[in-house]
Protein backbone atom coordinates (compact mmCIF):
# COMPACT_ATOMS: atom_id res chain seq x y z
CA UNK A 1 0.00 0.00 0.00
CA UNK A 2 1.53 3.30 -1.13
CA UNK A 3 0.13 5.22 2.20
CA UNK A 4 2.10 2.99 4.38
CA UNK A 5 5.47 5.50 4.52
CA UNK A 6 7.75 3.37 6.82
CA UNK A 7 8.46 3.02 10.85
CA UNK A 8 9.58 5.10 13.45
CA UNK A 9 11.34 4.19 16.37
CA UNK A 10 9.99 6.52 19.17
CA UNK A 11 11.73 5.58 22.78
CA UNK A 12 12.15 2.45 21.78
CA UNK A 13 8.74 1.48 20.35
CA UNK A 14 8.46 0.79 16.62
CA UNK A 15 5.56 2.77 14.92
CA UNK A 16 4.50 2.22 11.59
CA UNK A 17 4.03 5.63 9.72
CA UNK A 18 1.21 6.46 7.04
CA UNK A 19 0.19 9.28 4.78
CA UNK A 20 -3.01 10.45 5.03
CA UNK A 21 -3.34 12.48 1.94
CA UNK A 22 -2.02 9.32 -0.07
CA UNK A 23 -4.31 7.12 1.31
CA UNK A 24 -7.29 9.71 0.25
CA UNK A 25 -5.85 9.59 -2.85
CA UNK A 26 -5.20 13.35 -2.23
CA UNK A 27 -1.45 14.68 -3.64
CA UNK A 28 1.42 14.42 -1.01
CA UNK A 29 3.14 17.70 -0.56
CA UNK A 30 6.14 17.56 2.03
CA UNK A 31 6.64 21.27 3.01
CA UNK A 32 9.02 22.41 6.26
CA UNK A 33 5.80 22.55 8.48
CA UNK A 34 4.96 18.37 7.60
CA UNK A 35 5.22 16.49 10.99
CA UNK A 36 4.22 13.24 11.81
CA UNK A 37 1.43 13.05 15.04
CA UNK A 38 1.59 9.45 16.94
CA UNK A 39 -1.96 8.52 17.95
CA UNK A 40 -3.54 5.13 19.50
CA UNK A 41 -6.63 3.49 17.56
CA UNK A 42 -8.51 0.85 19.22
CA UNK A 43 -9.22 -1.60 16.74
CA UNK A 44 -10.64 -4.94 17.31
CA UNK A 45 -10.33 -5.28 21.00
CA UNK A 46 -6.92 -3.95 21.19
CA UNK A 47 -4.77 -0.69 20.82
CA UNK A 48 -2.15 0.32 18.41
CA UNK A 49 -0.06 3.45 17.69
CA UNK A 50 0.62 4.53 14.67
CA UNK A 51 1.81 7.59 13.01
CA UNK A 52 -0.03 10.06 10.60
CA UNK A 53 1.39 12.61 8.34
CA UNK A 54 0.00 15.61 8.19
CA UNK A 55 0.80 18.76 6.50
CA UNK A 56 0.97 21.17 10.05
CA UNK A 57 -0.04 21.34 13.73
CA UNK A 58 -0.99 24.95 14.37
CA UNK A 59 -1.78 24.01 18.04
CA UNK A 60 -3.17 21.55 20.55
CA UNK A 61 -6.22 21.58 22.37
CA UNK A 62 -8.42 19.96 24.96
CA UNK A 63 -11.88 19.56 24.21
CA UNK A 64 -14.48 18.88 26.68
CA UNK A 65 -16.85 15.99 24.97
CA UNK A 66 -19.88 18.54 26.03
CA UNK A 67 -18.42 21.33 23.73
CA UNK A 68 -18.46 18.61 20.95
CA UNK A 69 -21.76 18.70 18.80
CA UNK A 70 -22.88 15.74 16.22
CA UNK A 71 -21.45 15.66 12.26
CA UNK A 72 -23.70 18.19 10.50
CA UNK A 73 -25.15 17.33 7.17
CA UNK A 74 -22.99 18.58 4.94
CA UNK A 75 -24.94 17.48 1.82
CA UNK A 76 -25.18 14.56 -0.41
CA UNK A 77 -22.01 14.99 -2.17
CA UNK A 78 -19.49 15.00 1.46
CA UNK A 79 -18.76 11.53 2.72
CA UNK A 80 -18.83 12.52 6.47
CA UNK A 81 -18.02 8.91 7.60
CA UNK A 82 -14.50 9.84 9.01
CA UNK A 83 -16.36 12.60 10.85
CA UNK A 84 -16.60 12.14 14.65
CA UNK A 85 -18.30 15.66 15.24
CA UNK A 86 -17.45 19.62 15.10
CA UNK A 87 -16.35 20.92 18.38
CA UNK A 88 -17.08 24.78 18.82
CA UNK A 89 -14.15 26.76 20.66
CA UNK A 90 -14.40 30.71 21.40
CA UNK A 91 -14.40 32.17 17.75
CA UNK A 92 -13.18 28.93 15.92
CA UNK A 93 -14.76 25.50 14.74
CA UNK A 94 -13.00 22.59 14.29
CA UNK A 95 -13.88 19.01 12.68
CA UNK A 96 -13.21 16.29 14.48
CA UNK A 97 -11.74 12.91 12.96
CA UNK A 98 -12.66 9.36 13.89
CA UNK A 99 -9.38 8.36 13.48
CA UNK A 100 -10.83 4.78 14.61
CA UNK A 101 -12.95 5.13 11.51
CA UNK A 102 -9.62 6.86 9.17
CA UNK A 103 -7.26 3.87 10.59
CA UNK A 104 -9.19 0.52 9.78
CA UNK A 105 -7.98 -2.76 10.61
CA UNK A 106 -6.83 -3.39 7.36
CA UNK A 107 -3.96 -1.01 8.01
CA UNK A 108 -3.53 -2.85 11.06
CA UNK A 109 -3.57 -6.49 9.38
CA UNK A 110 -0.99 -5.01 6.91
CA UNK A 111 1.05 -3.84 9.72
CA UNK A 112 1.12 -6.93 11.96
CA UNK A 113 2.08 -9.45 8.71
């Protein structure tokens, strides 16, 4: 699978590494601000970490599950499957990945063979 980039070895942990824009079959643009996040997906009955490139991080918040409203309809057209809801903060609002849903446990079989 081209999104699976390679493995990390973070404090002595090996973490496999993908690409979300190339699994989206979106164009991968490496720029100085690309960084690689490490998160932990829950996928049949057990947890993995894994890490995601993405083009930035501007900052990092925590979000209260009450400030976090359901997936609106965005229309017909906008697959909102990988949507886990739109959290309002102050002036800004911010969607809300199911990266449960964006990691599947096919990347995980792939990984584990």
């Amino acid at each position: 699978m081209e999104y699976m980039k390679g493995i990390i070895n973070l404090r002595g942990k090996i973490i496999p590494i993908i690409d979300l824009r190339s699994k989206f079959a979106m164009k991968s643009e490496d720029c100085e601000t690309t960084c690689i996040i490490v998160i932990e997906t829950a996928q049949n009955g057990a947890n993995f970490q894994m890490g995601i490139i993405v083009d930035s991080v501007s900052e990092v918040v925590n979000i209260k599950s009450v400030d976090i409203e359901e997936t609106p309809n965005f229309g017909v057209k906008i697959n909102t499957e990988f949507i886990l809801g739109v959290a309002k903060l102050s002036d800004k609002v911010i969607i809300l990945l199911n990266i449960d849903k964006v990691v599947i446990s096919e990347d995980i079989n792939i990984i584990l063979e």
